[in-house]
PDB file of N, CA and C in Angstrom:
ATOM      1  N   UNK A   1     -48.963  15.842 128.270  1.00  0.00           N
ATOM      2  CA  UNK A   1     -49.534  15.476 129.551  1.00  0.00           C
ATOM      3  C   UNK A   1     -50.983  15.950 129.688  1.00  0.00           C
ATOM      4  N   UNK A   2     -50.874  17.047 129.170  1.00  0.00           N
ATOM      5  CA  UNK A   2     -52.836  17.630 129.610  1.00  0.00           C
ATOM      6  C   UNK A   2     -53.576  16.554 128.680  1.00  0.00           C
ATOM      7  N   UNK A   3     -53.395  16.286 127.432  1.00  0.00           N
ATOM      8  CA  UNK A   3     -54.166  15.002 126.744  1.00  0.00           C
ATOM      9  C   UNK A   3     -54.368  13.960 128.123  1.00  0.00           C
ATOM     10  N   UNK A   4     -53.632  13.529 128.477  1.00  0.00           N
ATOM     11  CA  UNK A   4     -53.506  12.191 129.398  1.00  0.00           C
ATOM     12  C   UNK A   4     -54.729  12.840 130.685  1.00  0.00           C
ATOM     13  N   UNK A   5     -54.310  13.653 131.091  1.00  0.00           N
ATOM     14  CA  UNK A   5     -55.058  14.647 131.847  1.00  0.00           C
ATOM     15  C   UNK A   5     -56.479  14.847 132.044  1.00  0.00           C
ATOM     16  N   UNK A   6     -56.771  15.443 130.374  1.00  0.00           N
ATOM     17  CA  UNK A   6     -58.515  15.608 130.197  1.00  0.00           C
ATOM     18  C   UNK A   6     -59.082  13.839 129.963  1.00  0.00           C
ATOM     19  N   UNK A   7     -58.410  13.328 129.426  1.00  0.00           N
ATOM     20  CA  UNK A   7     -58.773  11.815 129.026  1.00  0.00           C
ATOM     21  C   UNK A   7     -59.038  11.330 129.927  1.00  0.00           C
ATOM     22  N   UNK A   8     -58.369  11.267 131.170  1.00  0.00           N
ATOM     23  CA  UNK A   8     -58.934  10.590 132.142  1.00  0.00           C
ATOM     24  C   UNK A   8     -59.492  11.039 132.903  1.00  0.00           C
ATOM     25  N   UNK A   9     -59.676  12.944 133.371  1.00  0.00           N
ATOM     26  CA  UNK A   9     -61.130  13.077 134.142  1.00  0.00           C
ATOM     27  C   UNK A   9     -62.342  13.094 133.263  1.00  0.00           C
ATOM     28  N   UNK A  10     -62.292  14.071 132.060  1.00  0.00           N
ATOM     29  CA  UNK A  10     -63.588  13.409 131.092  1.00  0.00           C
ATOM     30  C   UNK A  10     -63.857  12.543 130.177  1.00  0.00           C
ATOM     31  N   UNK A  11     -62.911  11.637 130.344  1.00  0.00           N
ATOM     32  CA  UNK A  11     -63.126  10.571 129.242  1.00  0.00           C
ATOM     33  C   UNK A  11     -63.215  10.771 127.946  1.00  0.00           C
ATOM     34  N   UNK A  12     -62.413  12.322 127.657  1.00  0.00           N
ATOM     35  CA  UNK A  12     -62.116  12.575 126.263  1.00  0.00           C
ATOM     36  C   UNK A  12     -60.876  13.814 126.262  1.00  0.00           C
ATOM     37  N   UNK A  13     -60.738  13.350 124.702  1.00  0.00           N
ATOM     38  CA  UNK A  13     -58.855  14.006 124.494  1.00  0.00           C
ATOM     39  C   UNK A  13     -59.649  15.834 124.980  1.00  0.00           C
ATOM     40  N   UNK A  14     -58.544  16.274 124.427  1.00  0.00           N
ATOM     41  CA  UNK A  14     -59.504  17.602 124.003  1.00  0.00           C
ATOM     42  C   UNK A  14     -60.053  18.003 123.061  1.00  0.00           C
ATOM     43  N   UNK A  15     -59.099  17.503 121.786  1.00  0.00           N
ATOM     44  CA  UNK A  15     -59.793  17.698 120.772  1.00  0.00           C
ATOM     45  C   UNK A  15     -61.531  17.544 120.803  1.00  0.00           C
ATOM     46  N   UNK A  16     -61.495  16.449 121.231  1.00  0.00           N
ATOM     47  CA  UNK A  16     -63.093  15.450 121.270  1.00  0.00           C
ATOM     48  C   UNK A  16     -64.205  16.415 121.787  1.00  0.00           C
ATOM     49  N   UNK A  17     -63.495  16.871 122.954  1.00  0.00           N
ATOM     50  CA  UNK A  17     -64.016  17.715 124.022  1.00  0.00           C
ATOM     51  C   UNK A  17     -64.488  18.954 123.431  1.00  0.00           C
ATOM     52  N   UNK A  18     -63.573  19.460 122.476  1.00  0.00           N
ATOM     53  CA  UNK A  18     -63.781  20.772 121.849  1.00  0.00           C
ATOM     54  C   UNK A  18     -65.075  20.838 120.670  1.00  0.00           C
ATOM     55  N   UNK A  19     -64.797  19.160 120.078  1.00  0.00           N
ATOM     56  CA  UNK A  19     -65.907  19.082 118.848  1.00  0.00           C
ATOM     57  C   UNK A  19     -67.185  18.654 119.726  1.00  0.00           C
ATOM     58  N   UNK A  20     -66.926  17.796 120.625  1.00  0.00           N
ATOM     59  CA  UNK A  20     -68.207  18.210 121.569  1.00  0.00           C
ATOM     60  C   UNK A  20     -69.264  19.219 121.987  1.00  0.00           C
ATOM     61  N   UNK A  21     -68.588  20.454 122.580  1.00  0.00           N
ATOM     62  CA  UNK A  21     -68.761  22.044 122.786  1.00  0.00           C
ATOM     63  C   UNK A  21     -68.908  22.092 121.159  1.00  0.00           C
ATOM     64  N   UNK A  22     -68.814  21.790 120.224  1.00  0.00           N
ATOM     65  CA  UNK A  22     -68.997  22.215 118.918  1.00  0.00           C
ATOM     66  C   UNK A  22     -68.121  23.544 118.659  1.00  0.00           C
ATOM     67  N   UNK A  23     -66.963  23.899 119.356  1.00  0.00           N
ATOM     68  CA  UNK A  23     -66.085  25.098 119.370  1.00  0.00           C
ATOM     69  C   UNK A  23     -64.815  24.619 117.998  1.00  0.00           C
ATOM     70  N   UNK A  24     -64.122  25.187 117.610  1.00  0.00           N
ATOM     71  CA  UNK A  24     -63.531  25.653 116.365  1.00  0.00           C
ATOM     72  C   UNK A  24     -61.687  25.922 117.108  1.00  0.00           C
ATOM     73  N   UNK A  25     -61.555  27.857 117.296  1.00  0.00           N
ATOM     74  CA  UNK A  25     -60.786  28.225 117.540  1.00  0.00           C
ATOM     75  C   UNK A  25     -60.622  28.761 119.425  1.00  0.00           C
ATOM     76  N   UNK A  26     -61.846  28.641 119.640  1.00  0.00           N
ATOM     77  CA  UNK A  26     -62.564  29.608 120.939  1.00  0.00           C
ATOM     78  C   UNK A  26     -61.653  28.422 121.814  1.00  0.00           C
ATOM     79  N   UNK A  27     -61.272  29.080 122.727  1.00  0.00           N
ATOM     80  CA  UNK A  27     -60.407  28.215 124.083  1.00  0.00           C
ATOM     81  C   UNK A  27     -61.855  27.293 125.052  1.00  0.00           C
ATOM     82  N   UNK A  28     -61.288  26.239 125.119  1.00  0.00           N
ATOM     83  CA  UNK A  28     -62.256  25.164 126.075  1.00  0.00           C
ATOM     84  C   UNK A  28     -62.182  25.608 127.624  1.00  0.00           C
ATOM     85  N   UNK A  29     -61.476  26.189 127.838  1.00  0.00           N
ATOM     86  CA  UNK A  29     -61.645  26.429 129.209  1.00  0.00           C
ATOM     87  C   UNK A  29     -62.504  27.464 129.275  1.00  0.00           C
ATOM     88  N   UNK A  30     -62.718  28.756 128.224  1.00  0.00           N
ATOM     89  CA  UNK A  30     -63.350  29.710 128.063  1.00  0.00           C
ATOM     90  C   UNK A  30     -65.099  29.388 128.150  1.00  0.00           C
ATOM     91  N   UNK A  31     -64.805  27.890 127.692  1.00  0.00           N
ATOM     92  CA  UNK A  31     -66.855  27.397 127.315  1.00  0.00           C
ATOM     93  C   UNK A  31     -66.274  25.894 128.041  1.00  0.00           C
ATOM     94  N   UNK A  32     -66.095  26.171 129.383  1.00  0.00           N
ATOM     95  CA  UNK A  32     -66.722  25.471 130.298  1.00  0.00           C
ATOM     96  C   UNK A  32     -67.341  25.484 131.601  1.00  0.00           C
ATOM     97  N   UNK A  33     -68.314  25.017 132.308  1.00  0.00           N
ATOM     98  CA  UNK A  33     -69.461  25.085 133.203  1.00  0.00           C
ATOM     99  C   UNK A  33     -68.497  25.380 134.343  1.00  0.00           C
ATOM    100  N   UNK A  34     -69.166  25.980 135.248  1.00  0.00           N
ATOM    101  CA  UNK A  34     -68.359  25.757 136.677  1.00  0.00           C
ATOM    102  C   UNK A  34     -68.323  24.329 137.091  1.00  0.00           C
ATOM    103  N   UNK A  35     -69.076  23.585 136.879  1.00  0.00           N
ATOM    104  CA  UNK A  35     -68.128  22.272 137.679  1.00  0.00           C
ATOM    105  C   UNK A  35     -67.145  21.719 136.504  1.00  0.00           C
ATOM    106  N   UNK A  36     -67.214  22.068 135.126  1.00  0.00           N
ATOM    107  CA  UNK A  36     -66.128  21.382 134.367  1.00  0.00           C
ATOM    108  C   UNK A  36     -64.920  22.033 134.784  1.00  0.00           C
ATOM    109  N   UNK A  37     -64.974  22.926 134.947  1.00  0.00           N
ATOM    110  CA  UNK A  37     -63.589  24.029 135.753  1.00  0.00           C
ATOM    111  C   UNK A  37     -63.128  23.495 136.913  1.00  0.00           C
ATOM    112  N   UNK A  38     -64.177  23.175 137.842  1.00  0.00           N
ATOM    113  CA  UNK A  38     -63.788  22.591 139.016  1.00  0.00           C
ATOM    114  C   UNK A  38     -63.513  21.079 138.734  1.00  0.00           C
ATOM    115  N   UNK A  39     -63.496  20.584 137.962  1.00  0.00           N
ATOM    116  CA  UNK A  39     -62.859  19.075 137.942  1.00  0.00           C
ATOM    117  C   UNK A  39     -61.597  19.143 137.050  1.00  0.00           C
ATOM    118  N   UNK A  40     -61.591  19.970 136.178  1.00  0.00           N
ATOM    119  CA  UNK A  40     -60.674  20.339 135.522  1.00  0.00           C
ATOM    120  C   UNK A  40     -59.250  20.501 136.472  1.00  0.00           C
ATOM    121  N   UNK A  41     -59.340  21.508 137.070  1.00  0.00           N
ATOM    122  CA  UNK A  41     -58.450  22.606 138.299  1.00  0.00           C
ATOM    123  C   UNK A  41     -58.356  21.140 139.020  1.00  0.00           C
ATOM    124  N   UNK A  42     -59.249  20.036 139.948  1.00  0.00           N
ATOM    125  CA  UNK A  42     -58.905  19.132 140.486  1.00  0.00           C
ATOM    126  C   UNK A  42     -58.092  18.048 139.851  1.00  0.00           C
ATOM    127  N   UNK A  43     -58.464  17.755 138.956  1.00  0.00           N
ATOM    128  CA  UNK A  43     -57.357  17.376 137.633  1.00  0.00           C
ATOM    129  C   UNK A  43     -55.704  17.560 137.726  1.00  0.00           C
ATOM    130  N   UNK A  44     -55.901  18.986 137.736  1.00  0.00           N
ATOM    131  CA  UNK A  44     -54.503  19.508 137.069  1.00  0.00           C
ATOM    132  C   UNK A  44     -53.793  19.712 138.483  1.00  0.00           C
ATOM    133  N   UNK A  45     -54.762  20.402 139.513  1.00  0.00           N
ATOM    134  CA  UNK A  45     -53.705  20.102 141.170  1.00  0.00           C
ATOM    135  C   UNK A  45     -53.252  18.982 141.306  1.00  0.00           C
ATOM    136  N   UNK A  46     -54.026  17.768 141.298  1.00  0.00           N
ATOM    137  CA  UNK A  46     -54.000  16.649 141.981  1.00  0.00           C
ATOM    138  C   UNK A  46     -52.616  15.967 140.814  1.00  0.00           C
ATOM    139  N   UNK A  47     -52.632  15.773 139.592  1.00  0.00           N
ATOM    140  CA  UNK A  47     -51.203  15.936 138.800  1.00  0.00           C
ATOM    141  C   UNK A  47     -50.034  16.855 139.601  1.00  0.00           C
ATOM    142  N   UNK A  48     -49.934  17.837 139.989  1.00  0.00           N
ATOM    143  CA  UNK A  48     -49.039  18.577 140.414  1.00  0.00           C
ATOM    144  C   UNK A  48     -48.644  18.235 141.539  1.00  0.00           C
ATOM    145  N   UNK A  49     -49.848  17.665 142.401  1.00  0.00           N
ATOM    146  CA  UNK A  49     -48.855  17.579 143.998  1.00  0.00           C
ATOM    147  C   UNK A  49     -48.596  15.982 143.554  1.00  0.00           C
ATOM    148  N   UNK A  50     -48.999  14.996 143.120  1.00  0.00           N
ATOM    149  CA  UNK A  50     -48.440  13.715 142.694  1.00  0.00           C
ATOM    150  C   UNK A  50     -46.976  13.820 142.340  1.00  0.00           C
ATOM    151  N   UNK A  51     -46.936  14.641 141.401  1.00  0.00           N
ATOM    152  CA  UNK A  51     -45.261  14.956 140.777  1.00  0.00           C
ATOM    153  C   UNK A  51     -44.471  15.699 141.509  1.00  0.00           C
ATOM    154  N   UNK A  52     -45.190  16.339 142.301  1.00  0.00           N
ATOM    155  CA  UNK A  52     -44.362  16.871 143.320  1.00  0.00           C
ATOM    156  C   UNK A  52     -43.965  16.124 144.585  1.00  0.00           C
ATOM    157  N   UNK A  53     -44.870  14.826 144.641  1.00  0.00           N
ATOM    158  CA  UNK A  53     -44.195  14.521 145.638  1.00  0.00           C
ATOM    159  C   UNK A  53     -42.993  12.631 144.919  1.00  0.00           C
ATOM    160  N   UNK A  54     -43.882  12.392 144.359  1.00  0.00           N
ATOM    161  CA  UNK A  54     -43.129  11.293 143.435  1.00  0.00           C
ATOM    162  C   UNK A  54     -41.598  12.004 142.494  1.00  0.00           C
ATOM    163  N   UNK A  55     -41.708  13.074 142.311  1.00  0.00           N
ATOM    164  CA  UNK A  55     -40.714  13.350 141.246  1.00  0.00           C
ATOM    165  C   UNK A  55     -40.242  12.182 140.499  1.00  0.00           C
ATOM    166  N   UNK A  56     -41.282  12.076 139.150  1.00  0.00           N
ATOM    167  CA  UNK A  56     -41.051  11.385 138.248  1.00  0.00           C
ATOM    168  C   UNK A  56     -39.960  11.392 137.175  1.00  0.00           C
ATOM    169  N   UNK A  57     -39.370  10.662 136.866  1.00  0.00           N
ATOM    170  CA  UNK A  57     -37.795  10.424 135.679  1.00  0.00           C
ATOM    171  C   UNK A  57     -38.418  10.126 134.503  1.00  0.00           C
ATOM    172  N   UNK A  58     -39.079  10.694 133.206  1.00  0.00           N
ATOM    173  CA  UNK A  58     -38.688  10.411 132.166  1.00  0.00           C
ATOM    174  C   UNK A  58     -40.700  10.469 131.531  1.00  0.00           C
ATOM    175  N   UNK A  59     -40.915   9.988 130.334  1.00  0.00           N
ATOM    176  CA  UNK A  59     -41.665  10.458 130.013  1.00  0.00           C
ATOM    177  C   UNK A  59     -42.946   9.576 130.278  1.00  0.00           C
ATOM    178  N   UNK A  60     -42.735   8.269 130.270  1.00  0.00           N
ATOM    179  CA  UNK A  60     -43.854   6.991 130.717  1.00  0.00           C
ATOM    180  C   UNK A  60     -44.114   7.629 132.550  1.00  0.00           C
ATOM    181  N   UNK A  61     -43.057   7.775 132.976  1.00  0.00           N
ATOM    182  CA  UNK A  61     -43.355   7.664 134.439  1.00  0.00           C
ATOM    183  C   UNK A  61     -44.320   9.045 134.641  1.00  0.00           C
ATOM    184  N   UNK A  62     -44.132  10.558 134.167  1.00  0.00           N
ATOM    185  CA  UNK A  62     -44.734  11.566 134.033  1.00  0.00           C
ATOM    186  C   UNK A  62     -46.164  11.288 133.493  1.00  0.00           C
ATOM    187  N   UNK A  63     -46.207  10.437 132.261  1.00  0.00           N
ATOM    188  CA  UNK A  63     -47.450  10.297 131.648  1.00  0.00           C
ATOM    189  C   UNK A  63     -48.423   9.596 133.042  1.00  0.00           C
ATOM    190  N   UNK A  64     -47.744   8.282 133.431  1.00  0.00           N
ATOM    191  CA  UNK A  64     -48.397   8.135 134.515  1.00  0.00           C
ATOM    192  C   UNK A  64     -49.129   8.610 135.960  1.00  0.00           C
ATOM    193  N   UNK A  65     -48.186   9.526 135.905  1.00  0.00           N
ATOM    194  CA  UNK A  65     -48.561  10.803 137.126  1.00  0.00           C
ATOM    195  C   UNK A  65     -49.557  11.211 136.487  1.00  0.00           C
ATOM    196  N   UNK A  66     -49.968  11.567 134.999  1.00  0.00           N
ATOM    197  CA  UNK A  66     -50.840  12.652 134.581  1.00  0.00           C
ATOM    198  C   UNK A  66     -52.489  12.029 134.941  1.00  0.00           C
ATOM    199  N   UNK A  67     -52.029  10.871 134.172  1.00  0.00           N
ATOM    200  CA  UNK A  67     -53.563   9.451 134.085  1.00  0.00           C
ATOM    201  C   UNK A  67     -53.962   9.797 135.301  1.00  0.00           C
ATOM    202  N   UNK A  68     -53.224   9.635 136.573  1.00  0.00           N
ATOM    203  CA  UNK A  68     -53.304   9.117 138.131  1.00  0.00           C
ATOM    204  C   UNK A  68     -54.200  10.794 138.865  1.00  0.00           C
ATOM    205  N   UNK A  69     -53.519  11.659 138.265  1.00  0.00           N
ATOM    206  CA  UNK A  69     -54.194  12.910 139.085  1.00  0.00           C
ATOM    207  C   UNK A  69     -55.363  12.934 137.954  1.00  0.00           C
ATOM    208  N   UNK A  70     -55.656  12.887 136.878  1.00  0.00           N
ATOM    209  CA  UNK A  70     -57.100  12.983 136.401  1.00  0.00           C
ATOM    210  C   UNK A  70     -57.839  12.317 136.625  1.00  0.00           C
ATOM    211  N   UNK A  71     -57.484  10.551 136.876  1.00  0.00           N
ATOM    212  CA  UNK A  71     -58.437   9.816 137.356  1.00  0.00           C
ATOM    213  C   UNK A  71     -59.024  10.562 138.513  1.00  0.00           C
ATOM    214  N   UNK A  72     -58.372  11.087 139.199  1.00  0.00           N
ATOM    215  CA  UNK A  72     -58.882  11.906 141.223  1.00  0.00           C
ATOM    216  C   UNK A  72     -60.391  12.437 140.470  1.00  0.00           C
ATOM    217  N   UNK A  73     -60.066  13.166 139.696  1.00  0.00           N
ATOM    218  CA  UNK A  73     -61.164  14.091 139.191  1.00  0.00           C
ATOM    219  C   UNK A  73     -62.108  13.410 138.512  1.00  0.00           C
ATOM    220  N   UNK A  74     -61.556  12.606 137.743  1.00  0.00           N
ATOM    221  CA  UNK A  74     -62.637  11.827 136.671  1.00  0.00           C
ATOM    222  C   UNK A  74     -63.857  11.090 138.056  1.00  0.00           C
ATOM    223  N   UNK A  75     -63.122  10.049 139.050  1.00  0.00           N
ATOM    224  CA  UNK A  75     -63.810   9.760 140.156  1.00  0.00           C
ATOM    225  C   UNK A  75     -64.778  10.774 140.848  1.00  0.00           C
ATOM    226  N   UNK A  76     -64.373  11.561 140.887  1.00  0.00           N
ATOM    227  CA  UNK A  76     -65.295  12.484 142.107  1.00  0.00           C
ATOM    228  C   UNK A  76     -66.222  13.233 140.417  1.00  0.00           C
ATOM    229  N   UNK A  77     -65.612  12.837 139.379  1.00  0.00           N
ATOM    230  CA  UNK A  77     -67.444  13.194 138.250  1.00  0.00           C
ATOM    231  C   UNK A  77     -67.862  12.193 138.053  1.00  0.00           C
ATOM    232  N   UNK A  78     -67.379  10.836 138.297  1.00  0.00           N
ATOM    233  CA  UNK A  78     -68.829   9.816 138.622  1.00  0.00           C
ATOM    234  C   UNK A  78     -69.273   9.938 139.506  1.00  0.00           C
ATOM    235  N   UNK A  79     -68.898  10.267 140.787  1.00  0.00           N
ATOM    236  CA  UNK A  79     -69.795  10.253 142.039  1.00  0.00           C
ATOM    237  C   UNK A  79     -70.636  11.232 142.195  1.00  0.00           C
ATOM    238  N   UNK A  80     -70.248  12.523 141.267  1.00  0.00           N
ATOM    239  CA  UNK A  80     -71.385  13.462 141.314  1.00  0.00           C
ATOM    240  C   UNK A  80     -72.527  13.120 140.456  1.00  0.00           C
ATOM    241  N   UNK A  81     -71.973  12.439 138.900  1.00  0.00           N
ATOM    242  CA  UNK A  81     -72.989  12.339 138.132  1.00  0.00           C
ATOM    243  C   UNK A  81     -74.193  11.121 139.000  1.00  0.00           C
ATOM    244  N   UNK A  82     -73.241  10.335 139.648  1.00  0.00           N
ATOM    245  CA  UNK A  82     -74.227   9.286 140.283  1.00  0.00           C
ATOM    246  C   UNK A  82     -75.149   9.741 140.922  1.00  0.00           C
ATOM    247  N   UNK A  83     -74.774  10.694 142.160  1.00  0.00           N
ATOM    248  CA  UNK A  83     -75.900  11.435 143.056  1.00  0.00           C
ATOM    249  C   UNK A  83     -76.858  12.349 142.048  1.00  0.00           C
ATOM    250  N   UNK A  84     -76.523  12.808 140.948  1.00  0.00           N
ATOM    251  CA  UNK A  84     -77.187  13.746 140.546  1.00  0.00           C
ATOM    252  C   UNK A  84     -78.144  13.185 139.464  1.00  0.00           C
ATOM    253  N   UNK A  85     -77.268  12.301 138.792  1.00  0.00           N
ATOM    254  CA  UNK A  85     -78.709  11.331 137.922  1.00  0.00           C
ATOM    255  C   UNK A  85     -78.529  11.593 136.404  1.00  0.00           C
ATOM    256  N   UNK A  86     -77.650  12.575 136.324  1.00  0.00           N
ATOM    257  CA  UNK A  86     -77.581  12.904 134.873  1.00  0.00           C
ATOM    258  C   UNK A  86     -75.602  13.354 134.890  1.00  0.00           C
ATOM    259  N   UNK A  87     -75.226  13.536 133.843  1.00  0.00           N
ATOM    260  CA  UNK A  87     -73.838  13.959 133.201  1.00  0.00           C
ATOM    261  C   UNK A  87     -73.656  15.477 133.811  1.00  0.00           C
ATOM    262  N   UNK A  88     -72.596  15.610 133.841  1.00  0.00           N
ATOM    263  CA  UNK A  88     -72.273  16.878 134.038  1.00  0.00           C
ATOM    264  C   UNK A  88     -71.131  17.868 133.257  1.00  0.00           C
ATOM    265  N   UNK A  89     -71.349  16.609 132.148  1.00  0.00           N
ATOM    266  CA  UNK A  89     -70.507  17.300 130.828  1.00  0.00           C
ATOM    267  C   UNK A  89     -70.990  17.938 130.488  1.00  0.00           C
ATOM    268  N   UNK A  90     -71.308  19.097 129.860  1.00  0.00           N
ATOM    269  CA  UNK A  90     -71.861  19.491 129.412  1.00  0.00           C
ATOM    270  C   UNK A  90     -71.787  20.219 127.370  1.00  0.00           C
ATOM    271  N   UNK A  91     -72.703  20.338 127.013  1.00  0.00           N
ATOM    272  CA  UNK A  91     -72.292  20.635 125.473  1.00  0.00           C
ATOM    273  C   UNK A  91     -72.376  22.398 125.857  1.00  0.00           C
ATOM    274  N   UNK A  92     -73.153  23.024 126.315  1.00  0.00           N
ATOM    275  CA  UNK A  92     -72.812  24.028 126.749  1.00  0.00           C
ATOM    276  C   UNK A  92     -71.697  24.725 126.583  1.00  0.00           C
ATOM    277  N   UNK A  93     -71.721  26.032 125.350  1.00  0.00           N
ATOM    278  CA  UNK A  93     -70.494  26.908 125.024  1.00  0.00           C
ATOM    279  C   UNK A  93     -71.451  28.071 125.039  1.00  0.00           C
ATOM    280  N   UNK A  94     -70.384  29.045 125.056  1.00  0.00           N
ATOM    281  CA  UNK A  94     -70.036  30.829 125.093  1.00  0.00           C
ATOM    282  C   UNK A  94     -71.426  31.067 124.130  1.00  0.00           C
ATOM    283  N   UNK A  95     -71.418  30.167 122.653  1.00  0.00           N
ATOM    284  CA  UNK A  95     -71.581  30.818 121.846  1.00  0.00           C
ATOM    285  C   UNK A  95     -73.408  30.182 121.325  1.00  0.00           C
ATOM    286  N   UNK A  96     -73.722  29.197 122.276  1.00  0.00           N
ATOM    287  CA  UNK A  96     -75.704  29.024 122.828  1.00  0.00           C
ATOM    288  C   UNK A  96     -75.689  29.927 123.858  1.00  0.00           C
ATOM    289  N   UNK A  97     -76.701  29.543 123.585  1.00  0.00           N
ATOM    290  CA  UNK A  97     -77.760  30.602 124.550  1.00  0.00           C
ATOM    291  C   UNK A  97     -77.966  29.908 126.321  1.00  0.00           C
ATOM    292  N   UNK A  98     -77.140  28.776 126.461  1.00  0.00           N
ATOM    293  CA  UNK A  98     -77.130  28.282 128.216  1.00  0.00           C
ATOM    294  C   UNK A  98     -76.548  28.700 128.644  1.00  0.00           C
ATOM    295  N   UNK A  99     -76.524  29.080 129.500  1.00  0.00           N
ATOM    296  CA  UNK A  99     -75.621  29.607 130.611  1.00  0.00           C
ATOM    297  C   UNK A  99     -74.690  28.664 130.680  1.00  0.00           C
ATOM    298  N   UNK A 100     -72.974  28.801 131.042  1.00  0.00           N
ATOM    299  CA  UNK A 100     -72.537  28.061 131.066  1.00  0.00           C
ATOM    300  C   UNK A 100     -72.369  27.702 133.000  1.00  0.00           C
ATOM    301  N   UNK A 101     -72.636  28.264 134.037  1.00  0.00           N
ATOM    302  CA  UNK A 101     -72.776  27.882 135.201  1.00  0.00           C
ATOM    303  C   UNK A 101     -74.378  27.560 135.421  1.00  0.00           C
ATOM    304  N   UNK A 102     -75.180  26.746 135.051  1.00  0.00           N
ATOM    305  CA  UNK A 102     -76.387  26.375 135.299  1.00  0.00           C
ATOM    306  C   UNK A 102     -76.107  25.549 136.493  1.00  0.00           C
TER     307      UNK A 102
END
């Protein structure tokens, strides 16, 4: 489910996400920005109260819950990237020299 999850608020698995960050073994949540956290966390709530209130049967119907609460998140990071003009993915890890809350 978290595959289905990150895929649809950032438009990549994790793996992808991780060779992105150019990270190895280092945890992705560890080398990500405060708003990747915060879309992340909106992500993974917005999955939880869906299934909590649908209580889904079986593994298509769950997968679907997952798509449905990441899209929430994936939406509200186009609308930020829109107002803001640029991505808010960021390549940004632990292990450059950016800050990862810029």
């Amino acid at each position: 489910m978290k595959l289905d999850i990150s895929k649809s608020w950032s438009g990549m698995s994790i793996c992808e996400y991780k060779d992105y960050k150019n990270l190895r073994k280092e945890s992705l949540r560890d080398n990500m920005t405060n708003t990747e956290l915060v879309l992340n966390m909106l992500a993974e709530v917005s999955t939880t109260e869906i299934s909590r209130n649908e209580k889904p049967q079986g593994l298509d119907k769950s997968r679907d819950v997952a798509k449905r609460g990441g899209s929430i998140a994936g939406n509200a990071r186009k609308d930020l990237e829109k107002q803001l003009g640029k991505k808010v993915i960021s390549k940004s890890n632990s292990k450059n020299h950016e800050l990862l809350d810029e």
